[in-house]
Protein backbone atom coordinates (compact mmCIF):
# COMPACT_ATOMS: atom_id res chain seq x y z
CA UNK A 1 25.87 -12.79 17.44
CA UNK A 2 27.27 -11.08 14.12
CA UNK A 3 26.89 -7.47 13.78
CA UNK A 4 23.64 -7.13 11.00
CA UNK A 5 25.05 -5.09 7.55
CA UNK A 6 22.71 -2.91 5.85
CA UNK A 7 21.02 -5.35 3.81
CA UNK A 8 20.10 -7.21 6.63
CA UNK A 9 18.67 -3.91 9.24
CA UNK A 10 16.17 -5.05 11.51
CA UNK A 11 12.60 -4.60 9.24
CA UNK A 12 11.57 -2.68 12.71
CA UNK A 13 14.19 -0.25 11.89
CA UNK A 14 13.47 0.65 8.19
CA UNK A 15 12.34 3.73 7.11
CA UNK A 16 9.92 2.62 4.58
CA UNK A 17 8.87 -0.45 6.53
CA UNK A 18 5.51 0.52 6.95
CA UNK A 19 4.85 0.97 3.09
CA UNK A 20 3.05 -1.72 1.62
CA UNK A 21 4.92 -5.16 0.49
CA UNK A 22 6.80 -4.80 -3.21
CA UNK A 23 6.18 -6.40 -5.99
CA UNK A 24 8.85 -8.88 -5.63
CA UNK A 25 8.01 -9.56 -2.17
CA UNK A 26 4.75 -10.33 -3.26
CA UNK A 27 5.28 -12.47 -5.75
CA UNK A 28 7.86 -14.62 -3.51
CA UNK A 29 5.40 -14.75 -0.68
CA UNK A 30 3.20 -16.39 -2.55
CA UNK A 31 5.25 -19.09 -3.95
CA UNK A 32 6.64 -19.65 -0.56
CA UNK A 33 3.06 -19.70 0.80
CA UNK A 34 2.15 -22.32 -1.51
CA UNK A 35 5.09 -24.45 -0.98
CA UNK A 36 4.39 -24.60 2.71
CA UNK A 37 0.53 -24.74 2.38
CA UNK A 38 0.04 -21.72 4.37
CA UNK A 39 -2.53 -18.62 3.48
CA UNK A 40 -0.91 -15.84 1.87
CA UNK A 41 -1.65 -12.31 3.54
CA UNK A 42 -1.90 -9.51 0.22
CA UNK A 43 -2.28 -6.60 3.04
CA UNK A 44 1.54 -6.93 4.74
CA UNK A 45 3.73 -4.46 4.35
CA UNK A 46 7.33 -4.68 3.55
CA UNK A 47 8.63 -4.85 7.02
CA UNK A 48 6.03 -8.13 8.12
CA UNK A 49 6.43 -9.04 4.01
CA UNK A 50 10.28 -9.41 5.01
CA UNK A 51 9.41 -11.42 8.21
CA UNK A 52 7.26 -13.40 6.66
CA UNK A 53 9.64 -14.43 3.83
CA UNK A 54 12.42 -15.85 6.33
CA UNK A 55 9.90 -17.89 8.11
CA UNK A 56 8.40 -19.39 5.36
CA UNK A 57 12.02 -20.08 3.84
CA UNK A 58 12.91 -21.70 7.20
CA UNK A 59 10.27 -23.99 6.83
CA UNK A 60 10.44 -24.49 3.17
CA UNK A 61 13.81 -24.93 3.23
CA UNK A 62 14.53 -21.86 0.43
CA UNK A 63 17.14 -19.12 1.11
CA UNK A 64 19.78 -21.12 2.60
């Protein structure tokens, strides 16, 4: 396993984690929650926002 650089910390692990999701977050989650016809949760914050996005890109097929 590679060692994880800063822009890719464990969500678990960041300081503002707990804050709720950004704007861009938001607005990505969405799209991506559309494109794999699943509900789209407005009350995440950034850490599960952040979780959320790679699983929906897995199964969309985004981000890679």
């Amino acid at each position: 396993m590679s060692e994880m650089t800063n822009t890719e910390k464990d969500p678990d692990e960041w300081v503002t984690g707990d804050e709720p999701m950004t704007g861009a977050q938001q607005s990505y989650l969405q799209t991506l929650s559309q494109e794999a016809n699943e509900d789209f949760d407005e009350t995440l914050s950034k850490a599960d926002a952040s979780r959320r996005i790679d699983e929906l890109q897995d199964r969309t097929g985004r981000g890679q």
